[in-house]
PDB file of N, CA and C in Angstrom:
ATOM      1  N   UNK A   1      -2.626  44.987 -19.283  1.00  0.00           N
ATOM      2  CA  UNK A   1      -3.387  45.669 -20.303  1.00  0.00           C
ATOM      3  C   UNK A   1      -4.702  44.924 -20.511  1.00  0.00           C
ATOM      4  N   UNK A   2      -6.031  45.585 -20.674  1.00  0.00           N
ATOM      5  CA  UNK A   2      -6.828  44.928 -20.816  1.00  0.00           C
ATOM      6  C   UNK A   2      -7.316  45.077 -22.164  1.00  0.00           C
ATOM      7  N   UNK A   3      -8.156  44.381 -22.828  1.00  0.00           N
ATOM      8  CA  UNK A   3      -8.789  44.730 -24.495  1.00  0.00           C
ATOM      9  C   UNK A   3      -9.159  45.932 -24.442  1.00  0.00           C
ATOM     10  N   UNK A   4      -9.840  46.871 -23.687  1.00  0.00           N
ATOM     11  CA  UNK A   4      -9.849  48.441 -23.949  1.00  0.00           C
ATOM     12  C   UNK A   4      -9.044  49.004 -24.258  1.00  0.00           C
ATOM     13  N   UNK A   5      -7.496  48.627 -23.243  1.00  0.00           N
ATOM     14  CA  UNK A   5      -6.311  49.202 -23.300  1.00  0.00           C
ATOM     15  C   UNK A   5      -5.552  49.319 -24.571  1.00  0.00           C
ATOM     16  N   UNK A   6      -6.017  47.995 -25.077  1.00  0.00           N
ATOM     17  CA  UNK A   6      -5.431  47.266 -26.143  1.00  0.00           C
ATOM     18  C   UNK A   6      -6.054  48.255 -27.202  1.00  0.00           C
ATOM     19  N   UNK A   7      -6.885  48.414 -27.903  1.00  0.00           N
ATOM     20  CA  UNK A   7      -8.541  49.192 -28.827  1.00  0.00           C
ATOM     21  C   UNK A   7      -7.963  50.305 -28.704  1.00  0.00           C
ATOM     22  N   UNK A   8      -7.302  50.987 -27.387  1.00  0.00           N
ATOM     23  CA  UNK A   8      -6.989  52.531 -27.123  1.00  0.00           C
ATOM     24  C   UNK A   8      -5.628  53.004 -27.898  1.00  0.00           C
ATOM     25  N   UNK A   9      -4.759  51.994 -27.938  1.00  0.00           N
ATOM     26  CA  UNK A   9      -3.506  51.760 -28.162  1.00  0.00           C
ATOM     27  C   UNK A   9      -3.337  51.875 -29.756  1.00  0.00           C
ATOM     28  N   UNK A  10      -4.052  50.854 -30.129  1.00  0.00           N
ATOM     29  CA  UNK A  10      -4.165  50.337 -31.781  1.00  0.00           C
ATOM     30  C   UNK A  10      -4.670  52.091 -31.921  1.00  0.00           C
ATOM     31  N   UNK A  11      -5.882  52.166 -31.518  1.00  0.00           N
ATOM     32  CA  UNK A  11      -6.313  53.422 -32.331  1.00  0.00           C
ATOM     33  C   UNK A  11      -5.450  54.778 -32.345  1.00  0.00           C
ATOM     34  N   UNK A  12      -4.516  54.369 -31.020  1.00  0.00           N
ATOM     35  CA  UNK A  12      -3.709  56.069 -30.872  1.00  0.00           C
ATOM     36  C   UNK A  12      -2.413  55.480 -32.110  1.00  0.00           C
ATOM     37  N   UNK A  13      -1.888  54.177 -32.280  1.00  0.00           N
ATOM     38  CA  UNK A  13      -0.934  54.274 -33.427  1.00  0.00           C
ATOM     39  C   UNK A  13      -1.537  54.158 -34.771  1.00  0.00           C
ATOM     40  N   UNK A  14      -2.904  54.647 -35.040  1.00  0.00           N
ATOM     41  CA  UNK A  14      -3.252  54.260 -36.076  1.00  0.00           C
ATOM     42  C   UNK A  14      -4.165  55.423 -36.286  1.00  0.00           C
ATOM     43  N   UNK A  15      -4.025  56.660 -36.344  1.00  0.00           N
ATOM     44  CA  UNK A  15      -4.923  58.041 -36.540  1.00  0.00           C
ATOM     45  C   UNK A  15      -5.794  58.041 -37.281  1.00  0.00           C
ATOM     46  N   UNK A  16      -5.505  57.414 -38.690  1.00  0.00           N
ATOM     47  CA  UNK A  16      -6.227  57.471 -39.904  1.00  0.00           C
ATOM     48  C   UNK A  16      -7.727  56.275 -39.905  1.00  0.00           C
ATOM     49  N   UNK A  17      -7.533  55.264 -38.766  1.00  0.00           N
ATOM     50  CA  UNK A  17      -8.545  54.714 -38.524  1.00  0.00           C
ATOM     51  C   UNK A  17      -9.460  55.156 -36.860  1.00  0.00           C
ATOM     52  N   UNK A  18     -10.594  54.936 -37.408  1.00  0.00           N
ATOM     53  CA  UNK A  18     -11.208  55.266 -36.279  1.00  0.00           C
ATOM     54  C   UNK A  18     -11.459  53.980 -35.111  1.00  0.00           C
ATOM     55  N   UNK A  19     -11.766  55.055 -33.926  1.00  0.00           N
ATOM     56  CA  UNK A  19     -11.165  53.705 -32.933  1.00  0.00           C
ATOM     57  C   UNK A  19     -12.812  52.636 -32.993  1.00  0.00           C
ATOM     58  N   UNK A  20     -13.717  53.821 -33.548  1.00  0.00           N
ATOM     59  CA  UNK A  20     -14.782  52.470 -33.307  1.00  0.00           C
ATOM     60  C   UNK A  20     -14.721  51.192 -34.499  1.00  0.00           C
ATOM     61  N   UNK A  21     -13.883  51.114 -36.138  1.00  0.00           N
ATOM     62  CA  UNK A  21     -12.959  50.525 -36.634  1.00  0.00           C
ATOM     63  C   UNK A  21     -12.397  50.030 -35.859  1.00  0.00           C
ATOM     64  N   UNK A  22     -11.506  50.172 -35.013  1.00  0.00           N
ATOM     65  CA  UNK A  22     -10.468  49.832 -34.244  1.00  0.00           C
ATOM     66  C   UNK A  22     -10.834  48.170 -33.235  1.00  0.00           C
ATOM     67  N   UNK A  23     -11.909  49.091 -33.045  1.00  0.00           N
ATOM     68  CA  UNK A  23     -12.603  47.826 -32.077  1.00  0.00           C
ATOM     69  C   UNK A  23     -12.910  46.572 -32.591  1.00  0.00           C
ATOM     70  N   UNK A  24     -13.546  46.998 -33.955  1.00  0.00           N
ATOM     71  CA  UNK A  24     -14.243  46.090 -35.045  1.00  0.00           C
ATOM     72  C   UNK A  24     -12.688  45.066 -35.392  1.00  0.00           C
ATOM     73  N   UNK A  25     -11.435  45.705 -35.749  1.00  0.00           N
ATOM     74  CA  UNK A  25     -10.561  45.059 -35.921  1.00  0.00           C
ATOM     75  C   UNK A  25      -9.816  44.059 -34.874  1.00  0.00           C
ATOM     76  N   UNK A  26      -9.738  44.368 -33.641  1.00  0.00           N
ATOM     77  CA  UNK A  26      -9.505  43.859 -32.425  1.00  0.00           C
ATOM     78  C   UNK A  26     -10.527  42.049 -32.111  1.00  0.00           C
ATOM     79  N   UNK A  27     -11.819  43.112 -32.282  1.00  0.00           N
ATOM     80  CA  UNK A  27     -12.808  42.002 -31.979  1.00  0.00           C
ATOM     81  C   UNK A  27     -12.596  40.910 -32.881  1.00  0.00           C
ATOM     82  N   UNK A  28     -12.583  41.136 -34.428  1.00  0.00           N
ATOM     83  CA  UNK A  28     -12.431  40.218 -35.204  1.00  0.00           C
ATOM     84  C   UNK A  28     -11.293  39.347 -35.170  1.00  0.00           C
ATOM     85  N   UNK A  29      -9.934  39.702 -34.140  1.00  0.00           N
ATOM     86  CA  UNK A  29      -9.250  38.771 -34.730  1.00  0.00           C
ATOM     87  C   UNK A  29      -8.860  38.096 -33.784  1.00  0.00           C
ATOM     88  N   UNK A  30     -10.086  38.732 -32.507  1.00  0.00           N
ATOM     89  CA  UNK A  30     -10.093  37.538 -31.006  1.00  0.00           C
ATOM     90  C   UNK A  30     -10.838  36.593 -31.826  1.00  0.00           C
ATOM     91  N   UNK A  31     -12.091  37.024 -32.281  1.00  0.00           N
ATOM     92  CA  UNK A  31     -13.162  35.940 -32.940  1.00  0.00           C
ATOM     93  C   UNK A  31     -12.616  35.177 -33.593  1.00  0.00           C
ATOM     94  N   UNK A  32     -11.798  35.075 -34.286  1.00  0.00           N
ATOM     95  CA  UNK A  32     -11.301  34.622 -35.243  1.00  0.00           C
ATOM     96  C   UNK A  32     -10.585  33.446 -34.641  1.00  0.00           C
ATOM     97  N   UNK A  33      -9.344  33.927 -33.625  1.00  0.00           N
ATOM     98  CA  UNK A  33      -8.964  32.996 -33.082  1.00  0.00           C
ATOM     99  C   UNK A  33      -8.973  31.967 -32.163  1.00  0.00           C
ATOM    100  N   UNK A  34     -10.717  32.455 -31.209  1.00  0.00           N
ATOM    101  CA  UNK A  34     -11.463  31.290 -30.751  1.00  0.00           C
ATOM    102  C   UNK A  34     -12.183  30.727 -31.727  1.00  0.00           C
ATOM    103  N   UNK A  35     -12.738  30.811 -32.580  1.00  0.00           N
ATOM    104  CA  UNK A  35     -12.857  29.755 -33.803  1.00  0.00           C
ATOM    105  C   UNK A  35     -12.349  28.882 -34.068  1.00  0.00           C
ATOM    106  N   UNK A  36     -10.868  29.399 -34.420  1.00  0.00           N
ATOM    107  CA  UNK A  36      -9.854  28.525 -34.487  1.00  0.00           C
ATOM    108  C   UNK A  36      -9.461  27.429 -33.551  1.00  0.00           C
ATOM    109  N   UNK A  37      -9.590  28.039 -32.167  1.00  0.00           N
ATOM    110  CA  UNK A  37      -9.269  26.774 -31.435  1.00  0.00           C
ATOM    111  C   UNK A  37     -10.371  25.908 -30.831  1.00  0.00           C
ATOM    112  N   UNK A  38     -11.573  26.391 -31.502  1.00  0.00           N
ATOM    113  CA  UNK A  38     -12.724  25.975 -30.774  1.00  0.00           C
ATOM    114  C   UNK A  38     -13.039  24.495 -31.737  1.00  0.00           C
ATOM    115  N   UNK A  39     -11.839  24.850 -33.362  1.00  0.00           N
ATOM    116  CA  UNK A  39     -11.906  23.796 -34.180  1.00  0.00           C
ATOM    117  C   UNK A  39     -10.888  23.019 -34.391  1.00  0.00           C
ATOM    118  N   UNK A  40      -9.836  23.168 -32.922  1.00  0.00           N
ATOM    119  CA  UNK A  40      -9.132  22.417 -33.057  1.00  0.00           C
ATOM    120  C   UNK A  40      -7.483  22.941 -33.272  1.00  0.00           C
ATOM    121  N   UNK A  41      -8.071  23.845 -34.177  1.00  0.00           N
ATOM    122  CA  UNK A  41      -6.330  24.655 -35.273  1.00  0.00           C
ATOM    123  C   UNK A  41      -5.839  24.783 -33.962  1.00  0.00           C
ATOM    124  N   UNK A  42      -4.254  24.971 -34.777  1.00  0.00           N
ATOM    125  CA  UNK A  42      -2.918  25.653 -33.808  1.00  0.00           C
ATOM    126  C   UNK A  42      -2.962  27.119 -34.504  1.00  0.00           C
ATOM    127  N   UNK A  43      -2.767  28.192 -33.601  1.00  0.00           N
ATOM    128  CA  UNK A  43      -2.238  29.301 -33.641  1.00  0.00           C
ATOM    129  C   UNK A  43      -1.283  29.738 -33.278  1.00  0.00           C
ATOM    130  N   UNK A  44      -0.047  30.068 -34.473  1.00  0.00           N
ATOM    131  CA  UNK A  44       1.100  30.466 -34.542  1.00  0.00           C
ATOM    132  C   UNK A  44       1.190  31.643 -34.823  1.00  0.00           C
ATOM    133  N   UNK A  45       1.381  32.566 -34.252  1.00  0.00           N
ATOM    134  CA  UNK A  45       1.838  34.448 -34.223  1.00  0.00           C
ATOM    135  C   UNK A  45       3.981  34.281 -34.065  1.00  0.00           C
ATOM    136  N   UNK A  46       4.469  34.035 -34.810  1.00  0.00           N
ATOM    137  CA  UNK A  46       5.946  33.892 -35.463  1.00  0.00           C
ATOM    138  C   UNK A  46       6.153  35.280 -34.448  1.00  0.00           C
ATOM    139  N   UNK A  47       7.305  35.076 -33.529  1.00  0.00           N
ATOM    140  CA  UNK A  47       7.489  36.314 -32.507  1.00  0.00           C
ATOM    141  C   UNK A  47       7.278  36.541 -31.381  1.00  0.00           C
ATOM    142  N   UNK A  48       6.237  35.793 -31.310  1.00  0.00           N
ATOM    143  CA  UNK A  48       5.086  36.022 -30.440  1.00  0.00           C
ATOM    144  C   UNK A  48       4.505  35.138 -29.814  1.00  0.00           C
ATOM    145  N   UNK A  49       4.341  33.701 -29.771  1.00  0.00           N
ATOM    146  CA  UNK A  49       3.690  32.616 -29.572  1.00  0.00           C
ATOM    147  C   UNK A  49       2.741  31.448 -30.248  1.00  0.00           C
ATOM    148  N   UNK A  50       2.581  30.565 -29.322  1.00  0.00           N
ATOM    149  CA  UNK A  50       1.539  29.670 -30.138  1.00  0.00           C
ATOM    150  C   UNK A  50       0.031  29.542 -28.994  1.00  0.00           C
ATOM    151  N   UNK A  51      -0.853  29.364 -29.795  1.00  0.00           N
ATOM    152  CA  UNK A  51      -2.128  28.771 -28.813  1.00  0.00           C
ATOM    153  C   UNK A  51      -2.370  27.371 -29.985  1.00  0.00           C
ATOM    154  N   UNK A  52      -2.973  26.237 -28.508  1.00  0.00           N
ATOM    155  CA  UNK A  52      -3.401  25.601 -29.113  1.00  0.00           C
ATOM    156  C   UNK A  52      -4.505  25.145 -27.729  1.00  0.00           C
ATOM    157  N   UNK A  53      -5.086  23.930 -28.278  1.00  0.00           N
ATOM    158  CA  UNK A  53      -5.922  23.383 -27.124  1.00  0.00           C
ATOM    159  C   UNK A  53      -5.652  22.081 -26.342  1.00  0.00           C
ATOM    160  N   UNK A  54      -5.304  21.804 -25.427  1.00  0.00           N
ATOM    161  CA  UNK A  54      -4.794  20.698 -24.529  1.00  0.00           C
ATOM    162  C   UNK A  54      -6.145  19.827 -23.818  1.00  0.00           C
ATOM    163  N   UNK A  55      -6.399  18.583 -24.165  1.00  0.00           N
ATOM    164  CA  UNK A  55      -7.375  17.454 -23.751  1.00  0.00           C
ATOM    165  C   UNK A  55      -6.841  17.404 -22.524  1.00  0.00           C
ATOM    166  N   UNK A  56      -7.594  17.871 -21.170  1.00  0.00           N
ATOM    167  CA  UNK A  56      -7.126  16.999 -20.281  1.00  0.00           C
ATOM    168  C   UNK A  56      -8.354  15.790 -19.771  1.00  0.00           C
ATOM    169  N   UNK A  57      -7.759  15.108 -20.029  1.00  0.00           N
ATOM    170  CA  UNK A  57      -8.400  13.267 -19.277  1.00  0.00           C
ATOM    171  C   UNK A  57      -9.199  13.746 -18.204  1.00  0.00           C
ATOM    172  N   UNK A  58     -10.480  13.172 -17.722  1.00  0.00           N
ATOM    173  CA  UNK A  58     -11.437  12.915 -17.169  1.00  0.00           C
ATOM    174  C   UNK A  58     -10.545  11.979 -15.699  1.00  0.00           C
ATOM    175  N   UNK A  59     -10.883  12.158 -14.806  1.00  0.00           N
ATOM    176  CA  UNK A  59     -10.210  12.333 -13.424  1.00  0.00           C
ATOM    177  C   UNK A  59     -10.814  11.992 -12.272  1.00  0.00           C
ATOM    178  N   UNK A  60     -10.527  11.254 -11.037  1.00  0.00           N
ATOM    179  CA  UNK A  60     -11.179  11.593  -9.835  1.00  0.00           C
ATOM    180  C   UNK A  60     -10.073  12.632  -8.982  1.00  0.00           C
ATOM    181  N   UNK A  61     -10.745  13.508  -8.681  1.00  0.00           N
ATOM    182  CA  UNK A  61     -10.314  14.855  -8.024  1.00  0.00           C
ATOM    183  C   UNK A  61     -10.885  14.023  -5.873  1.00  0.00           C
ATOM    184  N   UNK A  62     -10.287  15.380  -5.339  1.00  0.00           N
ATOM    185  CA  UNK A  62     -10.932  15.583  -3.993  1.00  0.00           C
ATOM    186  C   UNK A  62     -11.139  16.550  -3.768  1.00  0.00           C
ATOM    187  N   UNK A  63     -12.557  16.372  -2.780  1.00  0.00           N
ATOM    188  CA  UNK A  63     -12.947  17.968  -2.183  1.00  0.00           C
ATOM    189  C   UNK A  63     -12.152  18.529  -0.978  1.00  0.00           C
ATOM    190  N   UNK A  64     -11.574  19.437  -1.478  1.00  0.00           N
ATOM    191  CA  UNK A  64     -10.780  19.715  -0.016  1.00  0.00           C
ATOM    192  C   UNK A  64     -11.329  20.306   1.169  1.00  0.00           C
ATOM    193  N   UNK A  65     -12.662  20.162   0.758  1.00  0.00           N
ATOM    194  CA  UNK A  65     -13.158  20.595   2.568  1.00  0.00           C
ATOM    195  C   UNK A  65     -13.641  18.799   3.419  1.00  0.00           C
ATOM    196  N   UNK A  66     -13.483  18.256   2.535  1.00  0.00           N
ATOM    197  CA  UNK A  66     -14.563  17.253   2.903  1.00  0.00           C
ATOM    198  C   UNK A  66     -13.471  15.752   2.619  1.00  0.00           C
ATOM    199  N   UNK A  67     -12.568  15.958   1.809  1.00  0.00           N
ATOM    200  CA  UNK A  67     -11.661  15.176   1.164  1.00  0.00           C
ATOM    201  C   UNK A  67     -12.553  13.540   0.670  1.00  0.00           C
ATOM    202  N   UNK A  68     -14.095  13.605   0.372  1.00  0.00           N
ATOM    203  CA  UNK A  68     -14.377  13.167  -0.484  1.00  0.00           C
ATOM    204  C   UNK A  68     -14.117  12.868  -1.942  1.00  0.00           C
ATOM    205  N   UNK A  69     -14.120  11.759  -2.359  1.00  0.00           N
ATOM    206  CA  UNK A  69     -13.832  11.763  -4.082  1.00  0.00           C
ATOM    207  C   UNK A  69     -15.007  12.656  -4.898  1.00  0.00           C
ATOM    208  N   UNK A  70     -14.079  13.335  -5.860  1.00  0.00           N
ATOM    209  CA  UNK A  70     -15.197  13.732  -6.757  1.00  0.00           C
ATOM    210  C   UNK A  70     -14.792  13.490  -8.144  1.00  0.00           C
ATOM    211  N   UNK A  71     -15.285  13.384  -9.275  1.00  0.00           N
ATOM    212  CA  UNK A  71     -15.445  12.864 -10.570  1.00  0.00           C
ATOM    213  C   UNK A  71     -15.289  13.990 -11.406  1.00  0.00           C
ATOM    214  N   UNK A  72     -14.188  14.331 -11.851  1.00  0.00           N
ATOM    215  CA  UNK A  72     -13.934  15.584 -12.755  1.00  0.00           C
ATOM    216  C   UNK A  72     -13.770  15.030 -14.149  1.00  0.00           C
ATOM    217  N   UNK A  73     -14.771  15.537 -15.420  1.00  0.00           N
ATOM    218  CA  UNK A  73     -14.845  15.341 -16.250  1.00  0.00           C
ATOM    219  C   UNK A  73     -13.889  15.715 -17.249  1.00  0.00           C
ATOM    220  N   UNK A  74     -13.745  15.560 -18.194  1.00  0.00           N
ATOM    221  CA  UNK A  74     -12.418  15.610 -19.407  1.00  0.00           C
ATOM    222  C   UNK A  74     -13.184  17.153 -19.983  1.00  0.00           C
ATOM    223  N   UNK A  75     -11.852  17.796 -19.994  1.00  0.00           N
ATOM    224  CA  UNK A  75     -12.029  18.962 -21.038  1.00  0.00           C
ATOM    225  C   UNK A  75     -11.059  19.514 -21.752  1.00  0.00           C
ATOM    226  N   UNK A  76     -11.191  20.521 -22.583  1.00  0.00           N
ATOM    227  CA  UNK A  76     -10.372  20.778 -23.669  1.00  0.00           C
ATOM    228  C   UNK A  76     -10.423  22.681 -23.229  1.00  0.00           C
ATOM    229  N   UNK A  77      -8.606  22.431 -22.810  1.00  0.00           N
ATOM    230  CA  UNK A  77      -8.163  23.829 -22.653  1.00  0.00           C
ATOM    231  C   UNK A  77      -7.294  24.677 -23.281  1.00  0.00           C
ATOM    232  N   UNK A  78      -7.476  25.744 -23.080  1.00  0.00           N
ATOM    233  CA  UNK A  78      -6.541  26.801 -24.320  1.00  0.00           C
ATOM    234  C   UNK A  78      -5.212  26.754 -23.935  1.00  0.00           C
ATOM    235  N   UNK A  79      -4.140  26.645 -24.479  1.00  0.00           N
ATOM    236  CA  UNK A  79      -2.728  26.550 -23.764  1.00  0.00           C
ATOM    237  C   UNK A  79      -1.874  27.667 -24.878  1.00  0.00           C
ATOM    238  N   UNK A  80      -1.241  28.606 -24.098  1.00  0.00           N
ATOM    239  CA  UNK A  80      -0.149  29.629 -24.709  1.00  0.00           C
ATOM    240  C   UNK A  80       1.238  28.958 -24.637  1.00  0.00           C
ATOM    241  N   UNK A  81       2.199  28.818 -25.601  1.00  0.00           N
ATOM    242  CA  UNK A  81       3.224  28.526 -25.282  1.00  0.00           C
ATOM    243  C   UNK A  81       4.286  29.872 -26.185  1.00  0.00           C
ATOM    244  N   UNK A  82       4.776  30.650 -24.902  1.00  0.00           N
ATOM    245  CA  UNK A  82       5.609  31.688 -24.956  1.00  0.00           C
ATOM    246  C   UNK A  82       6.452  31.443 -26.425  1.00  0.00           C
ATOM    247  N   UNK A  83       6.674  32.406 -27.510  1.00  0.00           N
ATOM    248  CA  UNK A  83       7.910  32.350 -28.444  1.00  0.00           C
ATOM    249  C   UNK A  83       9.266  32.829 -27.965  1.00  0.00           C
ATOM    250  N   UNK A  84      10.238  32.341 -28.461  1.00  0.00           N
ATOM    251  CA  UNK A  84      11.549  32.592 -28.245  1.00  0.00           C
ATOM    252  C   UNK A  84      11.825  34.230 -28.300  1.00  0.00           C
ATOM    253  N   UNK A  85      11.709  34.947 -28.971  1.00  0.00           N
ATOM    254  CA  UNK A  85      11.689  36.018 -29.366  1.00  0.00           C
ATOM    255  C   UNK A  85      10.964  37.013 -28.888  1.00  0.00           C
ATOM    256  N   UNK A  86       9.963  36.752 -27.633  1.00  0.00           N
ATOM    257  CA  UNK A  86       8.645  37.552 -27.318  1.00  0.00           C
ATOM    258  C   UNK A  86       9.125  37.045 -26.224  1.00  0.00           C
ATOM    259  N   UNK A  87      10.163  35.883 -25.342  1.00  0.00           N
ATOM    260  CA  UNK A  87      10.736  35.457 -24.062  1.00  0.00           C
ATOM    261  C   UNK A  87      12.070  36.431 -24.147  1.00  0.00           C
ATOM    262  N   UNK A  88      12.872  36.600 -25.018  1.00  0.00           N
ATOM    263  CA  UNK A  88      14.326  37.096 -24.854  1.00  0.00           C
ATOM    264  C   UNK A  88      13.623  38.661 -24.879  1.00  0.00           C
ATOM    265  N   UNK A  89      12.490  39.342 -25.808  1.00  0.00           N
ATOM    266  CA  UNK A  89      12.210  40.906 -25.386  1.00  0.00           C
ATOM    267  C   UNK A  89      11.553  41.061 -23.632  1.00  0.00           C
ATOM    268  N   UNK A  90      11.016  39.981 -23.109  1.00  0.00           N
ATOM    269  CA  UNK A  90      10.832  40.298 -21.731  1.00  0.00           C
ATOM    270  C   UNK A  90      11.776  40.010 -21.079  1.00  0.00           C
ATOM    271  N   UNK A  91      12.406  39.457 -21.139  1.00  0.00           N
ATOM    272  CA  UNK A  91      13.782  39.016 -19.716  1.00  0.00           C
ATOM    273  C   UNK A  91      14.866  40.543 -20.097  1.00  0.00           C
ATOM    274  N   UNK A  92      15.042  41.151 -21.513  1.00  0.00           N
ATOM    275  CA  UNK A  92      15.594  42.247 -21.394  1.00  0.00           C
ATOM    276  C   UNK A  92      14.969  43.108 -20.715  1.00  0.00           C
ATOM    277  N   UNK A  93      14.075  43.058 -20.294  1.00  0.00           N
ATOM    278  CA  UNK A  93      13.403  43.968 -19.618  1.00  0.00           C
ATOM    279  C   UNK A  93      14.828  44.758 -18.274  1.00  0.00           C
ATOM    280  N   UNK A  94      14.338  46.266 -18.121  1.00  0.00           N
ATOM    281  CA  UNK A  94      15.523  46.664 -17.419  1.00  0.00           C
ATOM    282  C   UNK A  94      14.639  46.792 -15.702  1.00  0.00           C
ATOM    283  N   UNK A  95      13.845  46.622 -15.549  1.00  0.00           N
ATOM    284  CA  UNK A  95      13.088  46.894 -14.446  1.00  0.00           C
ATOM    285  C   UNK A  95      12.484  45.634 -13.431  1.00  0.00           C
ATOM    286  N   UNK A  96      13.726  44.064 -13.440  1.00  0.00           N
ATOM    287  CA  UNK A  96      14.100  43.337 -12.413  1.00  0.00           C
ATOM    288  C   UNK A  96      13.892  43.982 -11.544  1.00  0.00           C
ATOM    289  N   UNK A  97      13.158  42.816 -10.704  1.00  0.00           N
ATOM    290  CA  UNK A  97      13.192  43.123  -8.944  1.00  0.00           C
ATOM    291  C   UNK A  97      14.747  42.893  -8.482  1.00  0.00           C
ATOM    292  N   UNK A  98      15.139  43.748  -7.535  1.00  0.00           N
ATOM    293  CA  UNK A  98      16.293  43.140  -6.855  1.00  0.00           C
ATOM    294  C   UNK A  98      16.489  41.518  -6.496  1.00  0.00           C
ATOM    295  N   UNK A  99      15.410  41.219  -5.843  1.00  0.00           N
ATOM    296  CA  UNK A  99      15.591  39.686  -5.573  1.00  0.00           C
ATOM    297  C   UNK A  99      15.296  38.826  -6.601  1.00  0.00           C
ATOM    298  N   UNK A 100      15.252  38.854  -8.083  1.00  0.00           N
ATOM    299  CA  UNK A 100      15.294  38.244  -8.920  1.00  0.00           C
ATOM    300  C   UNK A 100      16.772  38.130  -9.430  1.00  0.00           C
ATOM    301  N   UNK A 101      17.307  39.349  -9.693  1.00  0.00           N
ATOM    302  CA  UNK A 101      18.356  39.431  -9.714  1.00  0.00           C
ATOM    303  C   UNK A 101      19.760  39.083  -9.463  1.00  0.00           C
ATOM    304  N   UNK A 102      19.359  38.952  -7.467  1.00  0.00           N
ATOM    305  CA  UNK A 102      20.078  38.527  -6.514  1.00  0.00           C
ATOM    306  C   UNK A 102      20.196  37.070  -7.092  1.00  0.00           C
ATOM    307  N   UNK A 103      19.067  35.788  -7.218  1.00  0.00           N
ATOM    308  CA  UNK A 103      18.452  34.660  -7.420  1.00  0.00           C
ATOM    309  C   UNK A 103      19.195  34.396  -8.909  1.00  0.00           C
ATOM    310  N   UNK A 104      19.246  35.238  -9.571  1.00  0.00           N
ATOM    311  CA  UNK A 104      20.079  34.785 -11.438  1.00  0.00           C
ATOM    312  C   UNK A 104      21.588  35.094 -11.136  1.00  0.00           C
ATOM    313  N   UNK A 105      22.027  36.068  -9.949  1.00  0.00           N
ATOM    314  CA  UNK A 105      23.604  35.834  -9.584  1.00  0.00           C
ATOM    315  C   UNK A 105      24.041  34.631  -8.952  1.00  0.00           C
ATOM    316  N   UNK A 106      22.957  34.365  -7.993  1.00  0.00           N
ATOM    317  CA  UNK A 106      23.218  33.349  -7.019  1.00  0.00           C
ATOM    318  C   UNK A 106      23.261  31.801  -8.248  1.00  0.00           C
ATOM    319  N   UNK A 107      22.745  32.155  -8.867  1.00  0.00           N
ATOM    320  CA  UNK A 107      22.749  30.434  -9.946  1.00  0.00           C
ATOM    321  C   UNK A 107      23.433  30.029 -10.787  1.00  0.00           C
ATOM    322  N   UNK A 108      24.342  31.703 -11.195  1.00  0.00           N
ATOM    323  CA  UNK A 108      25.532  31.340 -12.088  1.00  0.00           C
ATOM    324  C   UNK A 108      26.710  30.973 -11.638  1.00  0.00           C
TER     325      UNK A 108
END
């Protein structure tokens, strides 16, 4: 699904608002929540997940064409960590591949 998909969705369960509203509501509460992590906060959606932001340490990397050292600087990344409750509604999912399937018989 992409954020259009998303804007299209909200507005078809929501008649009484209009979708260009719709958008305005969407947008605001992406904005909202890169703010948030742009200041650091944890974002908790109860159901649903957490975002927060992960420091990774400053590094020497290699180029893999050249396998020279290169000097990768420290940065600060967005990290999702799946909720319990938003993991058990996807694994019910009824539309397993066979060989996933096969792979969760084979392990029990």
């Amino acid at each position: 699904m992409t954020k259009s998909g998303l804007i299209e969705d909200v507005a078809r369960r929501t008649p009484h608002i209009s979708k260009k509203d719709t958008e305005v509501v969407v947008n605001t509460i992406f904005d909202s929540m890169i703010e948030a992590l742009k200041e650091g906060d944890r974002i908790e959606i109860r159901g649903f997940g957490s975002f927060q932001v992960k420091i990774r340490e400053a590094r020497e990397g290699r180029n893999p064409k050249t396998g020279e050292p290169v000097h990768i600087s420290a940065k600060r990344t967005p990290f999702f960590k799946v909720g319990k409750e938003l993991k058990e509604m996807v694994d019910r999912s009824p539309d397993l591949p066979e060989e996933a399937e096969d792979d969760e018989a084979a392990s029990v």
